[in-house]
Protein backbone atom coordinates (compact mmCIF):
# COMPACT_ATOMS: atom_id res chain seq x y z
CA UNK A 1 39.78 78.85 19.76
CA UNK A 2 39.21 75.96 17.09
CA UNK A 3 43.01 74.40 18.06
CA UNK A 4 41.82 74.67 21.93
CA UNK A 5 38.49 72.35 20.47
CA UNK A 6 40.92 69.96 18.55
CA UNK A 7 43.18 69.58 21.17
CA UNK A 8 40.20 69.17 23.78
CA UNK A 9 38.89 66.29 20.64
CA UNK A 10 42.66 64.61 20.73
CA UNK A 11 42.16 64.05 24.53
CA UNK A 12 38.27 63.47 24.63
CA UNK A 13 38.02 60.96 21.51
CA UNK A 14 40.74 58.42 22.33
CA UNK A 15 39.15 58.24 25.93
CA UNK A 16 35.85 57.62 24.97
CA UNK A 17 36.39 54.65 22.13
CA UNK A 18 39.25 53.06 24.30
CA UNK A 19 37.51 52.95 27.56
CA UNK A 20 35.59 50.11 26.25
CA UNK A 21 35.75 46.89 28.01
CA UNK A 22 38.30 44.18 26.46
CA UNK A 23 35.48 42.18 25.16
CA UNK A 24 33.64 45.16 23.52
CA UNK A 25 34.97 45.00 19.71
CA UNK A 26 34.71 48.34 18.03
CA UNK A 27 33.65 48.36 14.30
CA UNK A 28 34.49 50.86 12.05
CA UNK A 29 33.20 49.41 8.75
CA UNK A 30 30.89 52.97 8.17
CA UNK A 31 30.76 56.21 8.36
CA UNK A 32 30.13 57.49 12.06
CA UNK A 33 28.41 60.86 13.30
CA UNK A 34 29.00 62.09 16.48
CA UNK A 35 27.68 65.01 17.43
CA UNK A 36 28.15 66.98 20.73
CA UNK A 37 26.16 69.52 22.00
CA UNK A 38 28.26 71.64 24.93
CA UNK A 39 32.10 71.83 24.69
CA UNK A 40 33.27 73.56 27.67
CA UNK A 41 36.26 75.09 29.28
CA UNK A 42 36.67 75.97 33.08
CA UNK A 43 34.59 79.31 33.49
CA UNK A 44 32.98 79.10 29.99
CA UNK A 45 31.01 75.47 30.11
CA UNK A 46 28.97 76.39 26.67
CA UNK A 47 31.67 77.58 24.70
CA UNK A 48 31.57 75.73 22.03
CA UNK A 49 28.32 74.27 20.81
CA UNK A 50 26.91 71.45 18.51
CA UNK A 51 30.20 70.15 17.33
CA UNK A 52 30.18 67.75 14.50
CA UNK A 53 32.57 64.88 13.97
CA UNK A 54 32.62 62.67 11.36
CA UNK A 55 34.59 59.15 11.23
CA UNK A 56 36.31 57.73 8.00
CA UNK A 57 35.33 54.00 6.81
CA UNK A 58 37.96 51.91 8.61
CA UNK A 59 39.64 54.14 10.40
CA UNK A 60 40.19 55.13 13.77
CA UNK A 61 40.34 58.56 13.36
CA UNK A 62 37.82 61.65 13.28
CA UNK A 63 37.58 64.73 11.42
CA UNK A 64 35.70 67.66 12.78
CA UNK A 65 33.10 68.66 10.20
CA UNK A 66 31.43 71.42 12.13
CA UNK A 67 30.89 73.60 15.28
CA UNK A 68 28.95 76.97 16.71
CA UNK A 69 30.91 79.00 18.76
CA UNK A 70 28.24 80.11 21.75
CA UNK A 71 27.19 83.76 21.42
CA UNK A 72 25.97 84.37 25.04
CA UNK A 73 22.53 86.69 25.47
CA UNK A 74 23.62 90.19 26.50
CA UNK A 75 20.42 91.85 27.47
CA UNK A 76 19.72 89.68 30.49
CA UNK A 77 17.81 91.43 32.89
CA UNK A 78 16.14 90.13 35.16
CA UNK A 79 16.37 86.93 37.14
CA UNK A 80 13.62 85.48 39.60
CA UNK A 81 14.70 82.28 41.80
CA UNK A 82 11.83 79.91 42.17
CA UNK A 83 12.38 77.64 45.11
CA UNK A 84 10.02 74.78 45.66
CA UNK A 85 8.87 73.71 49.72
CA UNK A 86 8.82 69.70 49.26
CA UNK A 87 11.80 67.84 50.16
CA UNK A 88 14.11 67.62 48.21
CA UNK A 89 14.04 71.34 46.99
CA UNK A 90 14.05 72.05 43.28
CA UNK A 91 15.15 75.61 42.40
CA UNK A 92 14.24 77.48 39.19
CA UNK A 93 15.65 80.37 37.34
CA UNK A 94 13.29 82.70 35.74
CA UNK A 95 15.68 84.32 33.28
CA UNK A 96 14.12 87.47 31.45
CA UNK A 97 15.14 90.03 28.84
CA UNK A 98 15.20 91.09 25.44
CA UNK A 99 16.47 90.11 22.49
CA UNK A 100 15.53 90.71 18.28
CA UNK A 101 12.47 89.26 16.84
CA UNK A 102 14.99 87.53 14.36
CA UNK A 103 16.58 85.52 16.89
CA UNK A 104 16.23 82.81 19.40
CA UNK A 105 17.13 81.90 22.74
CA UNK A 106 18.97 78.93 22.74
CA UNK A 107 20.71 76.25 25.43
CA UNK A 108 21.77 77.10 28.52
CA UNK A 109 24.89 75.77 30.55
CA UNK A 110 25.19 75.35 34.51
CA UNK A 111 28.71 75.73 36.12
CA UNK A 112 28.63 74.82 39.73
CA UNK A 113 32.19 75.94 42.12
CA UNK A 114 31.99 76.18 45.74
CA UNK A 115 28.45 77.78 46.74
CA UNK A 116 27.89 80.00 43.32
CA UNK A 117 25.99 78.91 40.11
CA UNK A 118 27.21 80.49 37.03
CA UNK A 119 24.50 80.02 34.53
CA UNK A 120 25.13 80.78 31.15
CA UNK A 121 22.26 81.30 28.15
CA UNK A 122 22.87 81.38 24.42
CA UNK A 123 21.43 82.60 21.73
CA UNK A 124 20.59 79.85 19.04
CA UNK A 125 23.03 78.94 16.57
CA UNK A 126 20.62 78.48 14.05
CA UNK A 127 18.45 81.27 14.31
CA UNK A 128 21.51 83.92 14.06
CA UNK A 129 22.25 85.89 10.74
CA UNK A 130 25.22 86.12 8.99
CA UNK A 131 27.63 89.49 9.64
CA UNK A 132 26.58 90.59 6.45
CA UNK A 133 22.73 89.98 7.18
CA UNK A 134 20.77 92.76 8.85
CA UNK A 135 17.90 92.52 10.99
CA UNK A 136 16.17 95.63 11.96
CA UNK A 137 13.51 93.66 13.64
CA UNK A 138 11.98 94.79 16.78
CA UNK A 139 13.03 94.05 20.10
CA UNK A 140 11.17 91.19 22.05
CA UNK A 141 10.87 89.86 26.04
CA UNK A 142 12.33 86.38 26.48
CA UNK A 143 11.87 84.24 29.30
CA UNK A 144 13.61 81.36 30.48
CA UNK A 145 13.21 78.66 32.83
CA UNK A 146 16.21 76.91 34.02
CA UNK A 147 16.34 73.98 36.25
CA UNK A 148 19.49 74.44 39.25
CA UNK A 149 21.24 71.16 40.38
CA UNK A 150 20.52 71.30 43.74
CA UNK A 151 19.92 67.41 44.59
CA UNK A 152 22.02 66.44 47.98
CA UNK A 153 23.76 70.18 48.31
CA UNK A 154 24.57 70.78 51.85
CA UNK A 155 22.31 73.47 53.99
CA UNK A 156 23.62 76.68 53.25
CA UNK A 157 23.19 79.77 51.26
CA UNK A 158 23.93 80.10 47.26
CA UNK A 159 25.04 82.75 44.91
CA UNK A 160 23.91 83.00 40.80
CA UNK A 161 24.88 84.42 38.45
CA UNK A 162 23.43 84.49 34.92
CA UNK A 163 25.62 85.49 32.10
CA UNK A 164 27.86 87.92 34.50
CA UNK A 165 24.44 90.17 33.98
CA UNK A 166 22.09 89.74 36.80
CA UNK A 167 22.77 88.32 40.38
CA UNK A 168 20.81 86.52 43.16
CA UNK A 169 21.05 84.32 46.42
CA UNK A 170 18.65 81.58 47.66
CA UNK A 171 19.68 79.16 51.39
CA UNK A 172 19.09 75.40 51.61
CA UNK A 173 17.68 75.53 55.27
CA UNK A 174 18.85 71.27 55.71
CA UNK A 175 20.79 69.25 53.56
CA UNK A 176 19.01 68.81 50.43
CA UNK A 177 18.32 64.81 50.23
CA UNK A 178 15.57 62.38 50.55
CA UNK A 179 13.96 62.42 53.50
């Protein structure tokens, strides 16, 4: 997995600092932080989470310092699909389950192909234990709302999915634009 991130970093980095214009002057007298918050691959677009990369003084090159490998939520349950009546439409997922007291729900990522959402939510990185950390905590209801990107989609209907758990379907009666 991590030599799929580098390699992604080897592609991703060079791109970004040399797609500066020619009178742009980069300057790499200290120590840069950049910090990204989804790394995704096609079919899992939170894979990777909150990676870390550090630059060296005077150098063009960057050394990964950290990352959280996405743990996805796997007591989704329930979805509800909120769809608003004033052009343009907004639709919401209500996203509902359970998870430990000791943990947190975390960020979510959208994955759009065709007419199907894939929506994928993650615990948080920070709030889970160690391996060797037990939590006997009890069980809680989560909810989560989660905005769709549904801005100029063409009239039609729409699949979701949420974490290959729980399915549902909403239509776009006209073209979803300004009116």
């Amino acid at each position: 997995m991590k030599s799929q991130l580098i390699g992604l970093f080897v592609v991703l980095i060079p791109q970004t600092l040399f797609s500066q214009t020619a009178t742009t002057e980069l300057s790499f007298d200290q120590k840069y932080t950049l910090t990204i918050p989804f790394i995704g691959f096609e079919g899992e677009p939170g894979k990777f989470l909150n990676a870390t990369l550090r630059s060296e003084e005077s150098e063009l090159s960057w050394s990964l310092v950290s990352v959280d490998e996405g743990q996805l939520i796997n007591t989704v349950d329930a979805l509800e699909i909120i769809k608003t009546t004033e052009r343009p439409v907004q639709v919401f997922l209500k996203v509902s389950g359970w998870i430990s007291s000791c943990v947190e729900v975390g960020a979510y990522a959208v994955d759009k192909e065709d007419s199907a959402f894939k929506v994928f939510v993650y615990f948080d990185p920070e709030s889970l234990s160690p391996p060797e950390i037990s939590c006997t905590a009890d069980s809680v209801v989560f909810s989560k709302t989660i905005p769709l990107p549904v801005f100029e989609l063409a009239a039609g209907d729409y699949k979701v999915s949420v974490n290959n758990k729980v399915n549902g379907s909403f239509s776009l009666d006209l073209d979803n634009r300004l009116p």
